[in-house]
N, C-alpha and C. Protein backbone atom coordinates (compact mmCIF):
# COMPACT_ATOMS: atom_id res chain seq x y z
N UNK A 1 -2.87 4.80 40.68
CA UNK A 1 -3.40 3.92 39.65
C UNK A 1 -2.80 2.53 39.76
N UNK A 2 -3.24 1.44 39.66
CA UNK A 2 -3.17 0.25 39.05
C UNK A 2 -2.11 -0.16 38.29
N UNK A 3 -1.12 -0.58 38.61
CA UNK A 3 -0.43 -1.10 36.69
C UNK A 3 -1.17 -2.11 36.37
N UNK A 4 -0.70 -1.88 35.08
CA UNK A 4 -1.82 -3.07 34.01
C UNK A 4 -0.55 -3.69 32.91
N UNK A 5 -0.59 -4.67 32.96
CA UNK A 5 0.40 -4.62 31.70
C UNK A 5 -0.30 -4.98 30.46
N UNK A 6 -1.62 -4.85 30.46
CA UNK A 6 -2.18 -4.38 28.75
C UNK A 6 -2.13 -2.99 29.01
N UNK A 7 -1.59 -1.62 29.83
CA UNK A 7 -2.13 -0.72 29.28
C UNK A 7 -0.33 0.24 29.87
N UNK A 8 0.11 1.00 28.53
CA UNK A 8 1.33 1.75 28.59
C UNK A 8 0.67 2.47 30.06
N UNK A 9 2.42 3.05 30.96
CA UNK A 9 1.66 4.05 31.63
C UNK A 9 2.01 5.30 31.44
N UNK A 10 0.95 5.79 30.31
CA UNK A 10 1.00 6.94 29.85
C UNK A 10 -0.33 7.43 29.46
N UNK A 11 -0.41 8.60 30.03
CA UNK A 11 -1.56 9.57 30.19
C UNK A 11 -2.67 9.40 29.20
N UNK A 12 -2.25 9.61 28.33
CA UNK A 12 -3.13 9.66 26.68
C UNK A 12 -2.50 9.04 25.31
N UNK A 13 -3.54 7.93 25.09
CA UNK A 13 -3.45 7.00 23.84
C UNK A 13 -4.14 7.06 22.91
N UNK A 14 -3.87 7.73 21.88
CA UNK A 14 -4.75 8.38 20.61
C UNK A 14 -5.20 6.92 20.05
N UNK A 15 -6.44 6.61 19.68
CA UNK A 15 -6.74 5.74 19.06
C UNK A 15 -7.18 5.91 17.19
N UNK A 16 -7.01 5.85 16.55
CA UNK A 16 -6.65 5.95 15.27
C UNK A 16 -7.49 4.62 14.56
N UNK A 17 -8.49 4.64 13.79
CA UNK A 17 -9.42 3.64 12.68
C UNK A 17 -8.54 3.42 11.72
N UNK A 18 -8.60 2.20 11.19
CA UNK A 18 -8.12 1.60 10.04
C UNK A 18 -8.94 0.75 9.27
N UNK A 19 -8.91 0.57 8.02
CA UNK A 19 -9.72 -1.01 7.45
C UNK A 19 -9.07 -1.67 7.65
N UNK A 20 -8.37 -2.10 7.65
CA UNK A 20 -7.45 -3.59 7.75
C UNK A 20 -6.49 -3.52 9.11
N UNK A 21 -6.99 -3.46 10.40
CA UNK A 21 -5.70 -3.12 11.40
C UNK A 21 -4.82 -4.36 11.41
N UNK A 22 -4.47 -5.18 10.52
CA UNK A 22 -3.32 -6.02 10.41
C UNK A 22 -2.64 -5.54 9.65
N UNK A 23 -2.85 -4.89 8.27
CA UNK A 23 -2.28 -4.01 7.73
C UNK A 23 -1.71 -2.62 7.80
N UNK A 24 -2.58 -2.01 8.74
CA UNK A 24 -1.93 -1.00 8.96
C UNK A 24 -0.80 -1.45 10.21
N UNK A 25 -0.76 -1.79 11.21
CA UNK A 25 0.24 -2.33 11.96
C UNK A 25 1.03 -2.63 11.55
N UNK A 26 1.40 -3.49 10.34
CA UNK A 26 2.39 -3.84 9.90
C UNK A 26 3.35 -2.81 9.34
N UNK A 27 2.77 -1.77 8.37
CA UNK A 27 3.12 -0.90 7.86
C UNK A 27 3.65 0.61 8.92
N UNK A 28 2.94 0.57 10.12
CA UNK A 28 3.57 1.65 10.77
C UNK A 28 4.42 0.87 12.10
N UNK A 29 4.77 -0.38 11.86
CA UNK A 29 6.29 -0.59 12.38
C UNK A 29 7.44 -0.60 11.22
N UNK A 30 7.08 -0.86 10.09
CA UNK A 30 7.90 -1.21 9.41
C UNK A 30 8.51 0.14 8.98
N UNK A 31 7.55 1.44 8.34
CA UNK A 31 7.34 2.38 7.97
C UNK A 31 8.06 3.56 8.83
N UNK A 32 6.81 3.69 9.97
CA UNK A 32 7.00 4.48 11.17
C UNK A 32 8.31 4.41 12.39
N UNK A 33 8.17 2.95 12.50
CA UNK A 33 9.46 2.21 13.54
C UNK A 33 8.54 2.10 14.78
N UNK A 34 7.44 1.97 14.93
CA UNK A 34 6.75 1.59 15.99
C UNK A 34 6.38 0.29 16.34
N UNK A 35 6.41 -0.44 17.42
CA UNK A 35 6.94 -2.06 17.75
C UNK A 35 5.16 -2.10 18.77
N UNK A 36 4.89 -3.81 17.90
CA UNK A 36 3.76 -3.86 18.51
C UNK A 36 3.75 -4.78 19.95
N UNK A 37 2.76 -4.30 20.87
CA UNK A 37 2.39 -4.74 22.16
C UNK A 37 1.53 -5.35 22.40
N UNK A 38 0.47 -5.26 21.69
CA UNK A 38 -0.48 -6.35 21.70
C UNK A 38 -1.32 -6.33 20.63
N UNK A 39 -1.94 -7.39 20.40
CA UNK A 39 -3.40 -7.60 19.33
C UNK A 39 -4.29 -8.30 19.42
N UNK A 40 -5.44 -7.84 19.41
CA UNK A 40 -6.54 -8.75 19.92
C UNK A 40 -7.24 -8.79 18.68
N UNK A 41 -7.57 -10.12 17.86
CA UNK A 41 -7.91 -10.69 16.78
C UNK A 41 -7.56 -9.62 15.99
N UNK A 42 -8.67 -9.26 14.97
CA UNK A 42 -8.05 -8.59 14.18
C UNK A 42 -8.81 -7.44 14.12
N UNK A 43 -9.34 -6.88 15.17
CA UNK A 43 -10.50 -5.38 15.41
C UNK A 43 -9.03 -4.56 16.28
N UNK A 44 -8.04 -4.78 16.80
CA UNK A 44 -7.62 -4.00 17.86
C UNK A 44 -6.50 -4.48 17.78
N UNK A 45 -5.57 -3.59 18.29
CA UNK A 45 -4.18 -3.63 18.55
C UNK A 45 -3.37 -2.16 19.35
N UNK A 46 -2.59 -2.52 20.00
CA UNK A 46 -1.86 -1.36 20.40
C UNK A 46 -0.18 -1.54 20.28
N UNK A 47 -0.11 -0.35 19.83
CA UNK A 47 1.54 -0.20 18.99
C UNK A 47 1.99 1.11 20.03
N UNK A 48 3.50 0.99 20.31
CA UNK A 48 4.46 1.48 21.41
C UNK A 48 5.41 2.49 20.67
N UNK A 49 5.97 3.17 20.56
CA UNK A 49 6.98 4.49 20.23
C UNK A 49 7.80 5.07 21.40
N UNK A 50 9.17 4.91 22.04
CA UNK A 50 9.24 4.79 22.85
C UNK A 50 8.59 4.52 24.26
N UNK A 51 8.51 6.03 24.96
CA UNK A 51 7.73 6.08 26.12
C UNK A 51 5.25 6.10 25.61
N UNK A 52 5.46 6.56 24.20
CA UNK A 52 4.49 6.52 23.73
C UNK A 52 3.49 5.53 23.24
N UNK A 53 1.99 5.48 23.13
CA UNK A 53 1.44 4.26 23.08
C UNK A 53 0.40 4.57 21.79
N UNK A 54 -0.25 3.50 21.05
CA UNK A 54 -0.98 4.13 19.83
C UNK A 54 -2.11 2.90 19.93
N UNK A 55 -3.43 2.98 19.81
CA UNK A 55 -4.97 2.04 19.63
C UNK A 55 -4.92 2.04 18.12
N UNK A 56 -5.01 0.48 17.64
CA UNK A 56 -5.18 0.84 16.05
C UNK A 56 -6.37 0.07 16.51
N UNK A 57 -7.79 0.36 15.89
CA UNK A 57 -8.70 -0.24 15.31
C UNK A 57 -9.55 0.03 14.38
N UNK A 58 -10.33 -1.25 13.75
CA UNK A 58 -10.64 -1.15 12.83
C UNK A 58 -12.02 -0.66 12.44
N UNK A 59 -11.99 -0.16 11.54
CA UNK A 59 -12.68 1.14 11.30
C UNK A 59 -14.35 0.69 11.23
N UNK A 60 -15.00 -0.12 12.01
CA UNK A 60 -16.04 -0.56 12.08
C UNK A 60 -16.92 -0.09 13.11
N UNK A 61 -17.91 0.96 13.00
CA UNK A 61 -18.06 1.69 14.42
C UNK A 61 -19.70 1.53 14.78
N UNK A 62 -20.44 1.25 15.54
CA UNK A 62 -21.27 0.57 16.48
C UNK A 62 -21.78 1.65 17.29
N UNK A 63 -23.13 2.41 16.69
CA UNK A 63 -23.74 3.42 16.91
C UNK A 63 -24.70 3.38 18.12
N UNK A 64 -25.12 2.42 18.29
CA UNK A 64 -26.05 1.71 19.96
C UNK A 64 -25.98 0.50 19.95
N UNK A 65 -26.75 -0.37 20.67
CA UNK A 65 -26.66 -1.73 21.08
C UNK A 65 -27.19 -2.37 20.91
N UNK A 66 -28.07 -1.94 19.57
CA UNK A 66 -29.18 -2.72 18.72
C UNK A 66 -28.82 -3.34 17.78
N UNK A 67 -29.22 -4.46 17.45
CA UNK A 67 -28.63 -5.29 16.95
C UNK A 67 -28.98 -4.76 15.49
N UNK A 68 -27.52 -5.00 14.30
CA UNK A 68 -27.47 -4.41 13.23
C UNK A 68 -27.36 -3.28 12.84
N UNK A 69 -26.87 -2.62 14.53
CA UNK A 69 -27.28 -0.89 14.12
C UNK A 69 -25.26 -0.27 13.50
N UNK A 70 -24.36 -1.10 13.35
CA UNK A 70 -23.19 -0.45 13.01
C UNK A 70 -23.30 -0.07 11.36
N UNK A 71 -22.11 0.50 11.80
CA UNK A 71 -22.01 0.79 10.16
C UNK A 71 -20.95 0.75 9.70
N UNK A 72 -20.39 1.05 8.56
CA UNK A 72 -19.04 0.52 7.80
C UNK A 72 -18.49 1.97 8.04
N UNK A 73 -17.53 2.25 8.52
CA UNK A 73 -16.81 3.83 8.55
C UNK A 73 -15.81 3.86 7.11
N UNK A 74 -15.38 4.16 6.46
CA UNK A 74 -13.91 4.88 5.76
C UNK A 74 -13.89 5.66 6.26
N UNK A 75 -12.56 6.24 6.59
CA UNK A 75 -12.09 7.57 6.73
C UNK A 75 -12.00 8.33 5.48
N UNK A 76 -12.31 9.60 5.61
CA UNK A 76 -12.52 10.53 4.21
C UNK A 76 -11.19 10.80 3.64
N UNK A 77 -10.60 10.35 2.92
CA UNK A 77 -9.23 10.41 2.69
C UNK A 77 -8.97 11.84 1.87
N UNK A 78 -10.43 12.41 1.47
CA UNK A 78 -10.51 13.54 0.56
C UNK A 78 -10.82 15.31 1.02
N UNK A 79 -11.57 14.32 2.42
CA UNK A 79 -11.99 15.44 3.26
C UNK A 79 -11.18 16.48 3.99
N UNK A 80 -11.31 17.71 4.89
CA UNK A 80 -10.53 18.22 5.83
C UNK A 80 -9.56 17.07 6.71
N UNK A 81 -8.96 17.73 7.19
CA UNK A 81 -8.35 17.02 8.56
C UNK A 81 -9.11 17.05 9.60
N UNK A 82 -9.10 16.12 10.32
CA UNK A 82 -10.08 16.31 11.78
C UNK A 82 -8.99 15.97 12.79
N UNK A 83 -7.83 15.73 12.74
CA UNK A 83 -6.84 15.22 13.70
C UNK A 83 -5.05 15.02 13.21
N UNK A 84 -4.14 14.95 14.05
CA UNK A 84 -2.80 14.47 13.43
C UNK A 84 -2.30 13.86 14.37
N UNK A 85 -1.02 13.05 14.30
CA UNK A 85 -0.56 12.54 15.25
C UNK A 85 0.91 13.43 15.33
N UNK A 86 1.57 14.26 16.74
CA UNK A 86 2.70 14.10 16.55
C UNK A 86 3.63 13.31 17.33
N UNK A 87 5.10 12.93 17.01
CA UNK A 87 5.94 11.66 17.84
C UNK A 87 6.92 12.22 17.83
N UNK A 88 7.54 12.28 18.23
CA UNK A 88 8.92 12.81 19.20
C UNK A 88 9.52 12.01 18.45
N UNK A 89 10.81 12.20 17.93
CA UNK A 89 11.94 10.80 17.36
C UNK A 89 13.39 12.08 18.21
N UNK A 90 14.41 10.93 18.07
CA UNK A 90 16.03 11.44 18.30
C UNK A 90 16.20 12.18 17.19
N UNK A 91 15.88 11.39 15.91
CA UNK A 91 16.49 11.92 14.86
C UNK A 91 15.45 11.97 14.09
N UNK A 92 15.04 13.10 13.34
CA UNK A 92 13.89 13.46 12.11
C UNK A 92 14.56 13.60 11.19
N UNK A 93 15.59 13.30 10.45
CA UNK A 93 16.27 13.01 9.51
C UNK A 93 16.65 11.47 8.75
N UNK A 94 17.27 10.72 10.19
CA UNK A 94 16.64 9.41 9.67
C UNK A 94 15.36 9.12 10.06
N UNK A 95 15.01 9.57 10.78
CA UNK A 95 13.42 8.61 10.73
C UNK A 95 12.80 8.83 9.03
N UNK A 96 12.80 10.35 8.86
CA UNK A 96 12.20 10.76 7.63
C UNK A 96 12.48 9.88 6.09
N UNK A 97 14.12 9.90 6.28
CA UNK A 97 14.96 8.74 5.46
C UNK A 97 14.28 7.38 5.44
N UNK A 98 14.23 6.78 6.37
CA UNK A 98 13.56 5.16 6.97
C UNK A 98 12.18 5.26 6.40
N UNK A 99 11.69 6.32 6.59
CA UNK A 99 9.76 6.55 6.22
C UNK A 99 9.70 6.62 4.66
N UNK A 100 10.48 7.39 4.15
CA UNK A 100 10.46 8.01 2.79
C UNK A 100 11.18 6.66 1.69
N UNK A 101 12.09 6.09 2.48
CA UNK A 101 12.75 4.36 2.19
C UNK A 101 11.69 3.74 1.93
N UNK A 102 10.67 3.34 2.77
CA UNK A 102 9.76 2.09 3.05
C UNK A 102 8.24 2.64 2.43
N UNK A 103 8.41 3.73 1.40
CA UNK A 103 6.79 4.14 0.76
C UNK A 103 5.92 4.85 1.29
N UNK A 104 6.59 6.35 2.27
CA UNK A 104 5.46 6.69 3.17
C UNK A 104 5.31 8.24 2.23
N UNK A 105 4.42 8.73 2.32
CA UNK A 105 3.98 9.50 1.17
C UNK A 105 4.31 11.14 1.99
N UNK A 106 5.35 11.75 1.84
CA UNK A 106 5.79 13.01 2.45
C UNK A 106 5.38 14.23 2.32
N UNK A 107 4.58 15.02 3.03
CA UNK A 107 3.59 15.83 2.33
C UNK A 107 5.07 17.04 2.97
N UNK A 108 5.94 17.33 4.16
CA UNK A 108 7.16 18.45 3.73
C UNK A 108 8.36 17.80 4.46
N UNK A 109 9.18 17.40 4.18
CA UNK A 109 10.62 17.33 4.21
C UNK A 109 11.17 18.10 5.19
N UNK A 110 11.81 17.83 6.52
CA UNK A 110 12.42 17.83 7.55
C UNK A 110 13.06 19.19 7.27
N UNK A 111 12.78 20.10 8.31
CA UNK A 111 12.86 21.50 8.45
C UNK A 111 12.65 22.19 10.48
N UNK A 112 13.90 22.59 10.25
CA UNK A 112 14.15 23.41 11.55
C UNK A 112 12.77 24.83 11.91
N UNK A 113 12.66 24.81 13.03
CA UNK A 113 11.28 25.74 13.64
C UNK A 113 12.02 26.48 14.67
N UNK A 114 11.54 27.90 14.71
CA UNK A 114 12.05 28.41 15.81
C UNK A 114 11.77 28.41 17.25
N UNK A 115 10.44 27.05 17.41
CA UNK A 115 10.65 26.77 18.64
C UNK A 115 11.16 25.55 18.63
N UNK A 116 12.52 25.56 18.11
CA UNK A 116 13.51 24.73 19.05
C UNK A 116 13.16 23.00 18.10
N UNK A 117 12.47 23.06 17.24
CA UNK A 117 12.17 21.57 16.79
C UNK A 117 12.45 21.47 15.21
N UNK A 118 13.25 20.11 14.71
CA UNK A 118 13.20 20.07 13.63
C UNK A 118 12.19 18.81 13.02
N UNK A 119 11.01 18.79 12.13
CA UNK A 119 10.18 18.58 12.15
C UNK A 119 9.86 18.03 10.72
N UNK A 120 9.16 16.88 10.03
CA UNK A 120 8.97 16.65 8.61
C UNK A 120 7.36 16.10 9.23
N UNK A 121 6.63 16.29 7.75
CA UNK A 121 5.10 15.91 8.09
C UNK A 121 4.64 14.87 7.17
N UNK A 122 4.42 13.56 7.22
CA UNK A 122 4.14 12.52 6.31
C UNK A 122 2.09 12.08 6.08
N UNK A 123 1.83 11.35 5.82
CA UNK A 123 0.74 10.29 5.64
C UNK A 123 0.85 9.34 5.78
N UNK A 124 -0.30 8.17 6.53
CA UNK A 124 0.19 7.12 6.67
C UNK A 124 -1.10 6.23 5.19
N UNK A 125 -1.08 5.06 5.44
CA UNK A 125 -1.57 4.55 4.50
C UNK A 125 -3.15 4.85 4.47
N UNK A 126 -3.78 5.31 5.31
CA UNK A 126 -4.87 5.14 5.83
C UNK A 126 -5.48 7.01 5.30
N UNK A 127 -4.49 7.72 4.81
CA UNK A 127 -4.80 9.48 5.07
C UNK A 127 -4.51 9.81 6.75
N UNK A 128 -4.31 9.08 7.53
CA UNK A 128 -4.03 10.03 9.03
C UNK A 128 -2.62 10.78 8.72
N UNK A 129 -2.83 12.17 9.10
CA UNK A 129 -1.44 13.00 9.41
C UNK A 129 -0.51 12.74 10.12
N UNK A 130 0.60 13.00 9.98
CA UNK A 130 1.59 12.25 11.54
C UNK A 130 3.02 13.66 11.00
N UNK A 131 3.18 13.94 12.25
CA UNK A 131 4.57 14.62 12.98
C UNK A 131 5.23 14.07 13.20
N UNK A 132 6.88 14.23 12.80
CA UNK A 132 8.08 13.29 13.74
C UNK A 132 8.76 14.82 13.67
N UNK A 133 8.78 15.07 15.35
CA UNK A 133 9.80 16.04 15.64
C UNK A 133 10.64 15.92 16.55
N UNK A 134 12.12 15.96 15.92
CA UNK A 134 13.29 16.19 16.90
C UNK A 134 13.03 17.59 17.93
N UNK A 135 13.85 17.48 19.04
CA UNK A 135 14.11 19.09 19.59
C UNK A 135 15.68 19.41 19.46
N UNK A 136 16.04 20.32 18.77
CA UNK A 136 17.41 20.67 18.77
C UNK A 136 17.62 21.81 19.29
N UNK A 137 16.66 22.34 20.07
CA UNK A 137 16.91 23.20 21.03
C UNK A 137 15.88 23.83 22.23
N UNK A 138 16.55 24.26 23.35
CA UNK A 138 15.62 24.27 24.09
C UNK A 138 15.40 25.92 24.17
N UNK A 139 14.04 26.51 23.43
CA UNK A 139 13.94 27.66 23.47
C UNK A 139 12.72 28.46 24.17
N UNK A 140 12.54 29.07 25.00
CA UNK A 140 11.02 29.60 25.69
C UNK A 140 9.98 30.01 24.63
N UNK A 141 8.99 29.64 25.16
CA UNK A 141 8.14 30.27 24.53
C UNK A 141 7.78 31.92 23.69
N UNK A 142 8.40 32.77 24.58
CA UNK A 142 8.69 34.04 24.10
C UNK A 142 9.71 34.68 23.92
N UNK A 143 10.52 33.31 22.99
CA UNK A 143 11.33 33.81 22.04
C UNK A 143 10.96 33.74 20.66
N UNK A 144 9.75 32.66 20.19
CA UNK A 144 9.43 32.93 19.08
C UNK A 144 7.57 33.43 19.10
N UNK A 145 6.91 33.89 19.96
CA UNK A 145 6.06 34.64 20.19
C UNK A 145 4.91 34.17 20.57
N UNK A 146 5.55 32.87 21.75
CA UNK A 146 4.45 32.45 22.29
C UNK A 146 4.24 32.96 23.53
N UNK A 147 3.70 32.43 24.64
CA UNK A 147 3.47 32.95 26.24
C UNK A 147 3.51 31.76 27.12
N UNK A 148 4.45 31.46 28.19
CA UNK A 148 4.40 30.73 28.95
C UNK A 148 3.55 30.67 29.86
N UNK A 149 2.36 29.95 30.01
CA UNK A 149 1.61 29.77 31.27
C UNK A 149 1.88 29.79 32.30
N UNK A 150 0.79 30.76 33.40
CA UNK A 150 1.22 30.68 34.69
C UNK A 150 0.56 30.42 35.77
């Protein structure tokens, strides 16, 4: 592949709708701790998490190429889930602390898993789900009753 330096080099970049992607950017560095990389006016942006990369745009979505044919999206803030994000942090204790500090709405409070991860589950301003899980241990799959692929 190419390097690009508009594009992380990493496999898969969840792209995520917002109404306001100046607002939400702001809020999931400040919030989240994610540092932005680029922005292109105010439809697009991409935000970094360590080795990880994130598409914020705005929630305006463009059904064919006829003119007038978009439409205004919200996300259903009421509806099922259709997606989550999870992020790896060092620490899910402060991150959770830092998130829960800065107004992020905590749907469970940082809790150890028996595969090996300690894990809290928030909201961001928008209703998207998000994961921050530490690993505090490195455990196989079939020790807590999964199956390692072969």
């Amino acid at each position: 592949m190419i390097e690009n330096r508009s594009m992380p080099a990493v496999s898969v970049i969840p792209e995520l709708v917002y109404h306001d992607v100046g607002e939400a950017c702001e809020w999931l560095c400040r919030v989240f701790g994610f540092r932005m990389r680029w922005r292109a006016g105010g439809h697009r942006a991409q935000l970094a998490y360590g080795d990880g990369a994130l598409i914020i745009a705005e929630s305006r979505l463009v059904l064919d190429d006829a003119p007038g044919s978009g439409i205004d999206f919200e996300p259903d803030r009421q509806g099922p889930i259709g997606h989550a994000i999870m992020v790896r942090v060092p620490d899910a204790d402060a991150h959770y602390a830092h998130a829960r500090e800065h107004g992020a709405r905590i749907l469970e409070a940082p809790r150890d898993f028996p595969y090996g991860e300690r894990q809290y589950r928030t909201v961001d301003l928008a209703g998207h789900h998000w994961t921050f899980s530490q690993s505090i241990a490195d455990v196989a799959p079939e020790e807590w009753g999964g199956v390692t692929a072969r």
